[in-house]
C-alpha atoms as a PDB file:
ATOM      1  CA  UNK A   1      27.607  -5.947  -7.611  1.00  0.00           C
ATOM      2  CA  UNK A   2      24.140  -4.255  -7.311  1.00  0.00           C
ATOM      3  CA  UNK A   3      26.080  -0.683  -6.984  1.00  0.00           C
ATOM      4  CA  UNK A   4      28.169  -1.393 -10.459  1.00  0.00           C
ATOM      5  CA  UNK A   5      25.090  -2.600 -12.490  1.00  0.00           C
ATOM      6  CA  UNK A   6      22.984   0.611 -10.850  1.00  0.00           C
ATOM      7  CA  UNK A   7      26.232   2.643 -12.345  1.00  0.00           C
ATOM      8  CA  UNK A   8      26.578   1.359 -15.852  1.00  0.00           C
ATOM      9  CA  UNK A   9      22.470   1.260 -16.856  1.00  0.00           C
ATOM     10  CA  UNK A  10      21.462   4.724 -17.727  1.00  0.00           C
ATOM     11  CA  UNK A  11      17.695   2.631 -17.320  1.00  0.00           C
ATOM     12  CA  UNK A  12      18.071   0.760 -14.117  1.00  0.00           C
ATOM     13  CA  UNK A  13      19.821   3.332 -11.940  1.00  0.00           C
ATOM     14  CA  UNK A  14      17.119   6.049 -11.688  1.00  0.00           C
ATOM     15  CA  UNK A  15      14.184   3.476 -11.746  1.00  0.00           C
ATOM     16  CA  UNK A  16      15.897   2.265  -8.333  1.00  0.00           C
ATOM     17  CA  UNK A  17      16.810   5.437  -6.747  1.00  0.00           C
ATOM     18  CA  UNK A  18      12.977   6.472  -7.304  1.00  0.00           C
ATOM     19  CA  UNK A  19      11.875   3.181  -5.840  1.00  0.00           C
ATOM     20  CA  UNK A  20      14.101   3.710  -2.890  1.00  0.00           C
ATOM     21  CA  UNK A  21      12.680   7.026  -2.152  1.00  0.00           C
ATOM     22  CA  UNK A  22       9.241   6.105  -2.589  1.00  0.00           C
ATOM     23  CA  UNK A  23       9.908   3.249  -0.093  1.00  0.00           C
ATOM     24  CA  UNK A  24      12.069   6.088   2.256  1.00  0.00           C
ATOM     25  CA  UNK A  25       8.959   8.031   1.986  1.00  0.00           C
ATOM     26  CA  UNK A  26       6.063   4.990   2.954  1.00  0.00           C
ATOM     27  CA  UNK A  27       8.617   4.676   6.010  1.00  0.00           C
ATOM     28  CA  UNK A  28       8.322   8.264   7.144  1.00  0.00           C
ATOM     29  CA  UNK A  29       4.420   7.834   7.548  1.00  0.00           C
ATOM     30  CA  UNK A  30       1.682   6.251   9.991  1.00  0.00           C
ATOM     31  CA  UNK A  31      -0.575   5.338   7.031  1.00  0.00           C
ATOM     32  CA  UNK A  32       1.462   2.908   5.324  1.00  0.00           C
ATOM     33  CA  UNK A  33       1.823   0.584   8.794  1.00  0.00           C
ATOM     34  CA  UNK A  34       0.365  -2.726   8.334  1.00  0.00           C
ATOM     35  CA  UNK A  35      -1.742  -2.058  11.122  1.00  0.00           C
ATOM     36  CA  UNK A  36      -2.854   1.125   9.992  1.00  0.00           C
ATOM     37  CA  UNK A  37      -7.126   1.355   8.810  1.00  0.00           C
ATOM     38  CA  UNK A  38      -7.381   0.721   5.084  1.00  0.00           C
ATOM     39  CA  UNK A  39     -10.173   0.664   2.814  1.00  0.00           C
ATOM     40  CA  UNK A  40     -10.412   0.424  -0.886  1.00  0.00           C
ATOM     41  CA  UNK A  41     -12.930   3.389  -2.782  1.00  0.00           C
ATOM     42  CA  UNK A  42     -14.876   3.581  -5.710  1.00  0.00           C
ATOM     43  CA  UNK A  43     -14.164   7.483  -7.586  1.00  0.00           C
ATOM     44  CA  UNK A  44     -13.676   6.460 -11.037  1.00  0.00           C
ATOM     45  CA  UNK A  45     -13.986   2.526 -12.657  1.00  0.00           C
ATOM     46  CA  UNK A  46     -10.504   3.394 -13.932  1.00  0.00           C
ATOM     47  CA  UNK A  47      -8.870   4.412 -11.035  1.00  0.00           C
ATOM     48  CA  UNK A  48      -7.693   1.921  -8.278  1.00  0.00           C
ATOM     49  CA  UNK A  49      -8.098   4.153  -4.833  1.00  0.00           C
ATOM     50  CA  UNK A  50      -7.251   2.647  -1.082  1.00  0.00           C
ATOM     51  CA  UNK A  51      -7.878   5.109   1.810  1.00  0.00           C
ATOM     52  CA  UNK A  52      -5.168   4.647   4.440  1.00  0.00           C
ATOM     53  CA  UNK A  53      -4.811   6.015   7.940  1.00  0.00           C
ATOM     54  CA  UNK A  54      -7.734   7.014  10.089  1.00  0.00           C
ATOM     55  CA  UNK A  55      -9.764  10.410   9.281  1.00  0.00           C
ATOM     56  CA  UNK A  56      -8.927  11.962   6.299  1.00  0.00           C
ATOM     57  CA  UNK A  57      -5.925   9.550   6.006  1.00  0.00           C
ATOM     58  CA  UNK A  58      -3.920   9.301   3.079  1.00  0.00           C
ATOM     59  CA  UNK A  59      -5.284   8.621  -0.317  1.00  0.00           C
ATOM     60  CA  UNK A  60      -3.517   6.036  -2.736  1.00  0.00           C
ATOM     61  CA  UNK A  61      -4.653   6.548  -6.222  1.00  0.00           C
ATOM     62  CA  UNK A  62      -3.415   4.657  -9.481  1.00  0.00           C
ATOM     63  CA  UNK A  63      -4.868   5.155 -12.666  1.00  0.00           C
ATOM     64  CA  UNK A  64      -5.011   1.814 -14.343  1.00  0.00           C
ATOM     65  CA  UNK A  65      -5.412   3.056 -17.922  1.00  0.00           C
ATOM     66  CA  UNK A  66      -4.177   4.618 -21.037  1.00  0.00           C
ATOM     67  CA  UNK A  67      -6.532   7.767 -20.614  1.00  0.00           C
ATOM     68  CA  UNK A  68      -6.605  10.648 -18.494  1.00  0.00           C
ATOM     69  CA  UNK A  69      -8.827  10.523 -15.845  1.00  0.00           C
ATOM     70  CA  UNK A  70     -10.442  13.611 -14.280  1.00  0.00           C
ATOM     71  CA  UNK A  71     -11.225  13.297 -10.346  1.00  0.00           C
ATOM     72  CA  UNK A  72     -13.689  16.219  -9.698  1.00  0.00           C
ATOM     73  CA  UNK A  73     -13.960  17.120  -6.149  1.00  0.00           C
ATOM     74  CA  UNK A  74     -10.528  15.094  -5.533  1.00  0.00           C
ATOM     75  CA  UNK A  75      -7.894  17.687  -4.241  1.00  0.00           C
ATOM     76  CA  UNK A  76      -5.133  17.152  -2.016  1.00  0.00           C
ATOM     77  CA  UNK A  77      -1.241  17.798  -1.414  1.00  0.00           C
ATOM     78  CA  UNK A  78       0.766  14.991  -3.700  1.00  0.00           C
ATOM     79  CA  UNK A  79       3.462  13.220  -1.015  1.00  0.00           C
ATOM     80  CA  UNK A  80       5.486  11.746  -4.357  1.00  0.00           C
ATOM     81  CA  UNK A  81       5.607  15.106  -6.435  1.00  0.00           C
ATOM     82  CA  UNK A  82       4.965  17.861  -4.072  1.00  0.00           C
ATOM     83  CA  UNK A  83       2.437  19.176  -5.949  1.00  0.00           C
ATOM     84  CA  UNK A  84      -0.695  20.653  -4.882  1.00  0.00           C
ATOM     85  CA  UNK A  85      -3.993  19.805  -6.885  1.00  0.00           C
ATOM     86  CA  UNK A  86      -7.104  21.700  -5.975  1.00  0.00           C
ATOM     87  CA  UNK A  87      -8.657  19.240  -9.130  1.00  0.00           C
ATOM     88  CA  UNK A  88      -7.077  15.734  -9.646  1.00  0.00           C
ATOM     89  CA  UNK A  89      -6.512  15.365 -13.259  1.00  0.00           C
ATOM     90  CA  UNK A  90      -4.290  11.296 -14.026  1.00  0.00           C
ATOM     91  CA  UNK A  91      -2.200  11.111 -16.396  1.00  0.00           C
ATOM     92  CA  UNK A  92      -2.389   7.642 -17.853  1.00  0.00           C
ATOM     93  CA  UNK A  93      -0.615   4.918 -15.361  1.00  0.00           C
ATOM     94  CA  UNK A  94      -0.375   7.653 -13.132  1.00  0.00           C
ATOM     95  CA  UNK A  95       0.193   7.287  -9.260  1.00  0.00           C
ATOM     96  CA  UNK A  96      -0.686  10.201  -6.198  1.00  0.00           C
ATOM     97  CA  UNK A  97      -0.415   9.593  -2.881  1.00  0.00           C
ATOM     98  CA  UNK A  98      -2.698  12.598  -1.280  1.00  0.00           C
ATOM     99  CA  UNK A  99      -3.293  13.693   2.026  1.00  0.00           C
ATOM    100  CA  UNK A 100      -5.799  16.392   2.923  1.00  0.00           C
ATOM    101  CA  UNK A 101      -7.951  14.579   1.011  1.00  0.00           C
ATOM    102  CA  UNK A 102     -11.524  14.379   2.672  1.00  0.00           C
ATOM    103  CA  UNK A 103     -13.394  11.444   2.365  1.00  0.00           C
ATOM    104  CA  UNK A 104     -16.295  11.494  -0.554  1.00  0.00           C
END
Protein backbone atom coordinates (compact mmCIF):
# COMPACT_ATOMS: atom_id res chain seq x y z
CA UNK A 1 0.00 0.00 0.00
CA UNK A 2 2.85 2.35 1.16
CA UNK A 3 4.78 1.48 -2.32
CA UNK A 4 1.48 2.55 -4.53
CA UNK A 5 0.79 5.83 -2.59
CA UNK A 6 4.90 6.58 -2.77
CA UNK A 7 4.16 5.92 -6.76
CA UNK A 8 1.16 8.05 -7.50
CA UNK A 9 2.27 11.45 -5.25
CA UNK A 10 4.72 13.37 -7.28
CA UNK A 11 5.02 15.15 -3.35
CA UNK A 12 5.28 12.22 -1.07
CA UNK A 13 7.59 9.93 -3.03
CA UNK A 14 10.83 12.00 -3.05
CA UNK A 15 10.18 13.50 0.49
CA UNK A 16 10.46 9.65 1.57
CA UNK A 17 13.24 8.45 -0.50
CA UNK A 18 15.29 11.55 1.00
CA UNK A 19 14.20 10.61 4.47
CA UNK A 20 15.26 7.08 3.88
CA UNK A 21 18.65 8.06 2.84
CA UNK A 22 19.20 10.46 5.45
CA UNK A 23 18.24 7.67 7.93
CA UNK A 24 20.66 5.04 5.60
CA UNK A 25 23.23 7.62 6.14
CA UNK A 26 22.79 8.25 10.38
CA UNK A 27 23.17 4.28 10.19
CA UNK A 28 26.50 4.28 8.42
CA UNK A 29 28.06 6.46 11.32
CA UNK A 30 29.42 6.16 15.07
CA UNK A 31 28.09 9.65 15.93
CA UNK A 32 24.54 9.14 15.61
CA UNK A 33 24.62 5.94 18.31
CA UNK A 34 22.60 6.63 21.26
CA UNK A 35 25.51 6.08 23.24
CA UNK A 36 27.65 8.20 21.36
CA UNK A 37 28.97 11.90 23.42
CA UNK A 38 26.57 14.70 22.54
CA UNK A 39 26.46 18.18 23.43
CA UNK A 40 24.35 21.02 22.29
CA UNK A 41 26.50 24.59 21.13
CA UNK A 42 25.85 28.05 21.07
CA UNK A 43 27.33 29.66 17.27
CA UNK A 44 24.49 31.70 16.29
CA UNK A 45 20.90 32.39 18.48
CA UNK A 46 19.35 31.21 15.20
CA UNK A 47 20.99 28.19 14.64
CA UNK A 48 20.21 24.95 16.66
CA UNK A 49 23.89 23.08 16.77
CA UNK A 50 24.51 19.50 18.73
CA UNK A 51 28.14 18.22 18.62
CA UNK A 52 28.11 14.43 18.26
CA UNK A 53 30.87 11.87 18.50
CA UNK A 54 34.00 12.38 20.52
CA UNK A 55 36.86 14.90 19.20
CA UNK A 56 35.99 16.83 16.46
CA UNK A 57 32.82 14.65 16.07
CA UNK A 58 30.18 15.45 13.82
CA UNK A 59 28.40 18.72 13.79
CA UNK A 60 24.46 18.88 13.46
CA UNK A 61 23.39 22.28 12.46
CA UNK A 62 19.71 23.53 11.66
CA UNK A 63 18.93 26.92 10.98
CA UNK A 64 15.66 27.64 12.65
CA UNK A 65 14.76 30.76 10.66
CA UNK A 66 13.65 32.53 7.60
CA UNK A 67 17.14 34.32 7.14
CA UNK A 68 20.42 33.32 6.09
CA UNK A 69 22.72 32.80 8.62
CA UNK A 70 26.49 33.26 8.18
CA UNK A 71 28.76 30.82 10.44
CA UNK A 72 32.26 32.47 10.28
CA UNK A 73 34.98 30.20 11.25
CA UNK A 74 32.41 27.14 10.69
CA UNK A 75 33.87 24.94 7.81
CA UNK A 76 33.55 21.40 7.31
CA UNK A 77 32.70 18.53 4.67
CA UNK A 78 28.57 18.40 4.39
CA UNK A 79 27.63 14.35 4.94
CA UNK A 80 23.88 15.22 3.33
CA UNK A 81 25.11 17.27 0.19
CA UNK A 82 28.66 16.45 -0.32
CA UNK A 83 29.64 19.71 -0.36
CA UNK A 84 32.62 21.24 1.04
CA UNK A 85 32.30 24.72 2.89
CA UNK A 86 35.48 26.42 3.94
CA UNK A 87 32.62 29.31 5.32
CA UNK A 88 29.15 28.03 6.47
CA UNK A 89 26.66 30.25 4.94
CA UNK A 90 22.36 28.64 5.97
CA UNK A 91 20.04 28.99 3.84
CA UNK A 92 16.82 29.56 5.71
CA UNK A 93 15.48 26.08 7.40
CA UNK A 94 18.58 24.77 6.30
CA UNK A 95 20.21 21.49 7.71
CA UNK A 96 24.36 20.33 7.52
CA UNK A 97 25.63 17.60 9.07
CA UNK A 98 29.64 18.45 9.12
CA UNK A 99 32.50 16.61 10.07
CA UNK A 100 36.00 18.07 10.19
CA UNK A 101 34.55 20.55 12.00
CA UNK A 102 36.83 21.63 15.04
CA UNK A 103 35.34 22.55 18.06
CA UNK A 104 34.99 26.60 18.70
Amino acid sequence: MLDAEVASSPRRGPILRGLLRLLELRATRAEFSPFAAQRVERLAPQVFVVRRGSGQGLLCLTNLTTERVDLPGVSGHDLISGERYDQVMMEPYGRLWLENCPPQ
